[in-house]
C-alpha atoms as a PDB file:
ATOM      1  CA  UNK A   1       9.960   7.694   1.987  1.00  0.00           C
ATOM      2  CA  UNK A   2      10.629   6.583   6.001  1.00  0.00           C
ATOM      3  CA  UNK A   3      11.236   2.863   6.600  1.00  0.00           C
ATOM      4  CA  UNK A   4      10.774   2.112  10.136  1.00  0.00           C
ATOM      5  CA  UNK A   5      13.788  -0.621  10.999  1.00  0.00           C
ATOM      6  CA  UNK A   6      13.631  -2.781  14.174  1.00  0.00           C
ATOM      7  CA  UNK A   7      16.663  -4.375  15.714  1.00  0.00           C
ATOM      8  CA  UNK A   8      16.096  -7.544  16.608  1.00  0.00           C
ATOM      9  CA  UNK A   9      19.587  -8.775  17.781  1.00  0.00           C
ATOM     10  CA  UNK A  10      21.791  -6.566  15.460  1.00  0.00           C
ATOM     11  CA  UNK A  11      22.804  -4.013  18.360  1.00  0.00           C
ATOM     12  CA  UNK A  12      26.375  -3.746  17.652  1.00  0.00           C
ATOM     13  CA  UNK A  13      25.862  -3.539  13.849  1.00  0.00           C
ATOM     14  CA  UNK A  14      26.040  -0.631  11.944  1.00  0.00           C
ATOM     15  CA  UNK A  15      21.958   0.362  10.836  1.00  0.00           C
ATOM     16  CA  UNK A  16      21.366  -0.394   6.948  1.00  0.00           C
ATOM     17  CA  UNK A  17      22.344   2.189   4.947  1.00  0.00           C
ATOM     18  CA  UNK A  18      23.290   3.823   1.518  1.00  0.00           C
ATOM     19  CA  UNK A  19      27.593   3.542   0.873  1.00  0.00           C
ATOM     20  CA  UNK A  20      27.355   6.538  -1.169  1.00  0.00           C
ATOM     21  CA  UNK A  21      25.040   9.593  -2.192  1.00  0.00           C
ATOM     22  CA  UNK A  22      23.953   7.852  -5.801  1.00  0.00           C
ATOM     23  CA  UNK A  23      23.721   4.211  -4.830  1.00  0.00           C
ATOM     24  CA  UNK A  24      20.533   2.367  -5.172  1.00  0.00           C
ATOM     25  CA  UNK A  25      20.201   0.081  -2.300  1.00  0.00           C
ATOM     26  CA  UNK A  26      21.480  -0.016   1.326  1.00  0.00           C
ATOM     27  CA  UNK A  27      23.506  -2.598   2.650  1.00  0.00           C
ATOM     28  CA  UNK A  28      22.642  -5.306   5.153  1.00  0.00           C
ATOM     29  CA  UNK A  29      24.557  -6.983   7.626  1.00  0.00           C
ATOM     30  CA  UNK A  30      24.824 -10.530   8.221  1.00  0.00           C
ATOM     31  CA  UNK A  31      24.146 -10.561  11.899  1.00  0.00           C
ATOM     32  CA  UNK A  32      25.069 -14.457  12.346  1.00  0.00           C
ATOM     33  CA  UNK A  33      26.080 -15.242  16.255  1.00  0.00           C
ATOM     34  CA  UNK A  34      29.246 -16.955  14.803  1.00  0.00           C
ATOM     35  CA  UNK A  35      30.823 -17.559  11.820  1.00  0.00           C
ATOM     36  CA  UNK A  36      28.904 -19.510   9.186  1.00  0.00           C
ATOM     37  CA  UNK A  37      31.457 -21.638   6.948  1.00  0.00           C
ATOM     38  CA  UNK A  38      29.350 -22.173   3.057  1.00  0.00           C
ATOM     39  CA  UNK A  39      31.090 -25.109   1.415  1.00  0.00           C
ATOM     40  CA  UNK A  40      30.862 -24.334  -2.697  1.00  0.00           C
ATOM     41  CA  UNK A  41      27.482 -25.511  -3.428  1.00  0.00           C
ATOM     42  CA  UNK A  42      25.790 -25.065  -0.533  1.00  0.00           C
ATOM     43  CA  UNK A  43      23.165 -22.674   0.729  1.00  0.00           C
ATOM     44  CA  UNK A  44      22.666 -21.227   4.481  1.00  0.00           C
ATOM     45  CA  UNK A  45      19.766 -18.957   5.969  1.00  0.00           C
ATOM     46  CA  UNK A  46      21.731 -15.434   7.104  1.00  0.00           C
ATOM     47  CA  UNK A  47      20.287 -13.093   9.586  1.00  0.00           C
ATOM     48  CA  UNK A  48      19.960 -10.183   9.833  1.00  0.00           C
ATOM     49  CA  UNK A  49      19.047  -9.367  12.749  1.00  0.00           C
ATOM     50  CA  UNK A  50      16.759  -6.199  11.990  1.00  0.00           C
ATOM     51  CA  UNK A  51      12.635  -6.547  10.640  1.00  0.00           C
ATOM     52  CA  UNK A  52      11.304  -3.171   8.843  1.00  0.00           C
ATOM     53  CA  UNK A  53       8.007  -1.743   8.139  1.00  0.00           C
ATOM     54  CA  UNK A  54       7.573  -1.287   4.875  1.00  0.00           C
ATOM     55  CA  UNK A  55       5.104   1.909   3.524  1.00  0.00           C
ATOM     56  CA  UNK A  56       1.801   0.366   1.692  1.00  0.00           C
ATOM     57  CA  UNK A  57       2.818   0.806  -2.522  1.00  0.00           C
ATOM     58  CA  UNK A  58       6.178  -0.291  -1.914  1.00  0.00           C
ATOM     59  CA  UNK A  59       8.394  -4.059  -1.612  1.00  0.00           C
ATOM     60  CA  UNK A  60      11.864  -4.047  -0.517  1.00  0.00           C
ATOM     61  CA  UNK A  61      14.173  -5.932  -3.195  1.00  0.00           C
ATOM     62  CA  UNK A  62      16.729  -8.432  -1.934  1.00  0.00           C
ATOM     63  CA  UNK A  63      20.204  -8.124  -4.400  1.00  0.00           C
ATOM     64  CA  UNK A  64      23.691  -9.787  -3.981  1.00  0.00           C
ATOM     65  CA  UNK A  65      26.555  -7.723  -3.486  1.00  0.00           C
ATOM     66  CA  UNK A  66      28.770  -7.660  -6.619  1.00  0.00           C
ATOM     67  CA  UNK A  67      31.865  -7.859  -4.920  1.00  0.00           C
ATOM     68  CA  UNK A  68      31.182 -10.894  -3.338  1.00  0.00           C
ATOM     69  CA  UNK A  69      29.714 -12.163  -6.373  1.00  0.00           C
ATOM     70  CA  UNK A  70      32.837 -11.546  -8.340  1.00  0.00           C
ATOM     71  CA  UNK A  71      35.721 -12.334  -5.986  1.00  0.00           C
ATOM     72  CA  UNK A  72      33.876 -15.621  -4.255  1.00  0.00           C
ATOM     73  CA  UNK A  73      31.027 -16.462  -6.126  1.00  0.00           C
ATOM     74  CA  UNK A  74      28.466 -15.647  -3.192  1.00  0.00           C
ATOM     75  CA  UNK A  75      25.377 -14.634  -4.381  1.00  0.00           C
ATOM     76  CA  UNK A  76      21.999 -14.800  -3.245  1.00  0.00           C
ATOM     77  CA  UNK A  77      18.999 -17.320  -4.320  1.00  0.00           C
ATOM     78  CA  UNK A  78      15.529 -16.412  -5.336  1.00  0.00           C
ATOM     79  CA  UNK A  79      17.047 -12.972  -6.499  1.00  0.00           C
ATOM     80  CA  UNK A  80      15.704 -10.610  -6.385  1.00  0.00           C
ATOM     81  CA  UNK A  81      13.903 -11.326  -3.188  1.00  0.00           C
ATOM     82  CA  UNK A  82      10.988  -9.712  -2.388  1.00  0.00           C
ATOM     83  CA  UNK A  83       9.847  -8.692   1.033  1.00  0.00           C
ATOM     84  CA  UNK A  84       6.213  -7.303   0.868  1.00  0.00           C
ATOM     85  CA  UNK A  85       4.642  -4.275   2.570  1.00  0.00           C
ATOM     86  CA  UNK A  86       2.942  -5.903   5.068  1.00  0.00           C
ATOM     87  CA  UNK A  87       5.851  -8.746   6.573  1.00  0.00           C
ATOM     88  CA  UNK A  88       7.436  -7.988   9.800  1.00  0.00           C
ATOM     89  CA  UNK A  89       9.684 -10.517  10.766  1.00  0.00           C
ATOM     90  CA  UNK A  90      13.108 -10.723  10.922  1.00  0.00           C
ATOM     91  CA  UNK A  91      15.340  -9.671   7.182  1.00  0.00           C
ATOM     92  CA  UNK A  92      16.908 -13.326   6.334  1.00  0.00           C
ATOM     93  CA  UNK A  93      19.115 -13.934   3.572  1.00  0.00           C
ATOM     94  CA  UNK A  94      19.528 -17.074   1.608  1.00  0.00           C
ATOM     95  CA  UNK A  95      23.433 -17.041   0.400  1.00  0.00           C
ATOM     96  CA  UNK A  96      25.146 -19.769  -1.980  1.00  0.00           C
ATOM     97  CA  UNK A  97      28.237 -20.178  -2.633  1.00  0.00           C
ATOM     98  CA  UNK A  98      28.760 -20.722  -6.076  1.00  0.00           C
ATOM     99  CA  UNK A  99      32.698 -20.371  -6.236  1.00  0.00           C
ATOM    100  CA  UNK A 100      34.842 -22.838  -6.413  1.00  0.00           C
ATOM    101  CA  UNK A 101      36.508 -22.552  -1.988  1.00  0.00           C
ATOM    102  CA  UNK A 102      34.371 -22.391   1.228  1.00  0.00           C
ATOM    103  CA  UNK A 103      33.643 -19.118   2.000  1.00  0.00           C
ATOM    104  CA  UNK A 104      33.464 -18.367   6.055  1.00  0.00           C
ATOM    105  CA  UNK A 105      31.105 -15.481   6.660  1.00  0.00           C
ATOM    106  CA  UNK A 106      31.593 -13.006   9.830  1.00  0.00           C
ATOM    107  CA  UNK A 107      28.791 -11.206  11.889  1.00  0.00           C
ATOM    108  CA  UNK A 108      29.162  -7.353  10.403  1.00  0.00           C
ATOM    109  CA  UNK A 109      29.878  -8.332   7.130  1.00  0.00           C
ATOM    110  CA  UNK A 110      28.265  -6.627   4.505  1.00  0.00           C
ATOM    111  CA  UNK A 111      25.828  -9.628   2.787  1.00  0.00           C
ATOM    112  CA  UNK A 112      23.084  -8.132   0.420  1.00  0.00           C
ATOM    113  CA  UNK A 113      21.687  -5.048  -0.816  1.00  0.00           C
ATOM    114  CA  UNK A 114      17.979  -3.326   0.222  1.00  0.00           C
ATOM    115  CA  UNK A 115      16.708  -1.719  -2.722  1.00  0.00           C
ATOM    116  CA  UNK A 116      12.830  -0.344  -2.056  1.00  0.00           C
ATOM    117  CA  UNK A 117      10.443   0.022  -5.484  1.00  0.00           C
ATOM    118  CA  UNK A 118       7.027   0.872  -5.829  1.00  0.00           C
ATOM    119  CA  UNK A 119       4.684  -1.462  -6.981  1.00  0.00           C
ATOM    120  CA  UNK A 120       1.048  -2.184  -8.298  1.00  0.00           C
ATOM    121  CA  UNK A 121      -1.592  -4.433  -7.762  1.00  0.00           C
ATOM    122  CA  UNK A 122      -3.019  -5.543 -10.478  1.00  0.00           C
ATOM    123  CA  UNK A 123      -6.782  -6.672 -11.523  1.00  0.00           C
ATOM    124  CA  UNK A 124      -7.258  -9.968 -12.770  1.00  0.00           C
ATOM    125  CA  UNK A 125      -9.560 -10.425 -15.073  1.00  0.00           C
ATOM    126  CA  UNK A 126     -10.432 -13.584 -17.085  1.00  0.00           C
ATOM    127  CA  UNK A 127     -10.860 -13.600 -20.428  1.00  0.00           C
ATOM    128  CA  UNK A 128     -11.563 -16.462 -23.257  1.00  0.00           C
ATOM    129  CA  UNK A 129      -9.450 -14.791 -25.889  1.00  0.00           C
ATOM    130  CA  UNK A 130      -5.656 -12.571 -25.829  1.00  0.00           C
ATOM    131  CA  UNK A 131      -5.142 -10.280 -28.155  1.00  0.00           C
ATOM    132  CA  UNK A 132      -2.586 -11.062 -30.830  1.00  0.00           C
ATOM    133  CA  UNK A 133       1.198  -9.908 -31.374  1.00  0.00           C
ATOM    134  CA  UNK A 134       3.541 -10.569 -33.676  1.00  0.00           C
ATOM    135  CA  UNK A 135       5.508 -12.647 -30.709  1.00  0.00           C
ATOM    136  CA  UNK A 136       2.808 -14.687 -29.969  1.00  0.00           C
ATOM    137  CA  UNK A 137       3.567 -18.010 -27.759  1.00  0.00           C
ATOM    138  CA  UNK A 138       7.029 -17.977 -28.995  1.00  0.00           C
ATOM    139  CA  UNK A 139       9.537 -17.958 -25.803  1.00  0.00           C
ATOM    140  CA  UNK A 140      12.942 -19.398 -24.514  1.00  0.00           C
ATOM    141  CA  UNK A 141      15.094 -18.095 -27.119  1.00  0.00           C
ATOM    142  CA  UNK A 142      12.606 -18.329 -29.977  1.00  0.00           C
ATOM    143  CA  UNK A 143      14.401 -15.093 -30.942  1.00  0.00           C
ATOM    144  CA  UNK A 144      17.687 -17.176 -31.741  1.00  0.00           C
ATOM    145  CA  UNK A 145      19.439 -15.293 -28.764  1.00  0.00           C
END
C-alpha cells in the first residue's frame, strides 16, 4: 500500500515513518510554529503540517504515543481518530494533558502514531425484529466486570 503525503509547512521535519521493522504505526510530528505550553487539563489542536491521500478501502487511525502517555499523561482525545479515505486537509492532532504538570510541546517532537486499516462499508438495512442472543440488551458491565 502507497500513501501519498503532502507537506504543508513541515519542511524541516523528518517525513512520517515506521521507528522499527515490526511496528504498527508511523510517527507524526507536531509541526507547531512555536512551542505550545498544555496546562493539566487542557486540550490544544497540534499540527502537523503534512495532509495524505489515503487509498479507497482504507482509514488512517490516530493513536497516542505510550511514552508520552506514561511519563506525562499526554494522550490524545477522540482516540482512535479516524481520518477517512477521501479527507485531504491538513493531519491535526487533538492532545490533553492529563498529568498532573504543564507539559510544553516542541515543533519535531514526536506526537501520535499513523496506523492505516482496511475497512468496510456496510449495508443498512431496516428491520422490525433482531435476532436473539443469550446477551440480549444487557450492557455496561451487565457481565459484573
Amino acid at each position: 500500500m502507497k500513501v501519498e503525503v503532502k507537506r504543508l509547512h513541515s519542511f524541516d521535519l523528518p517525513m512520517p515513518r515506521y521507528m522499527t521493522r515490526g511496528a504498527s504505526g508511523v510517527d507524526l510530528y507536531a509541526a507547531c510554529e512555536y512551542d505550545i505550553a498544555i496546562a493539566p487539563g487542557e486540550r490544544k489542536l497540534v499540527p502537523t503540517g503534512i495532509a495524505i491521500a489515503i487509498p479507497a478501502g482504507y482509514e488512517a487511525q490516530i493513536r497516542p504515543r505510550s511514552g508520552l502517555a506514561i511519563n506525562h499523561g499526554i494522550t490524545m482525545l477522540n482516540t482512535p481518530g479516524t481520518i477517512d479515505a477521501d479527507y485531504r486537509g491538513e493531519i491535526k492532532l487533538i492532545v490533553i494533558n492529563l498529568g498532573d504538570k504543564e507539559y510544553i510541546l516542541k515543533r519535531g517532537e514526536r506526537i501520535a502514531q499513523m496506523v492505516f486499516a482496511r475497512i468496510e462499508q456496510a449495508e443498512m438495512i431496516e428491520v422490525k425484529e433482531l435476532d436473539q442472543t443469550e446477551r440480549g440488551d444487557g450492557g455496561f458491565g451487565h457481565t459484573g466486570v
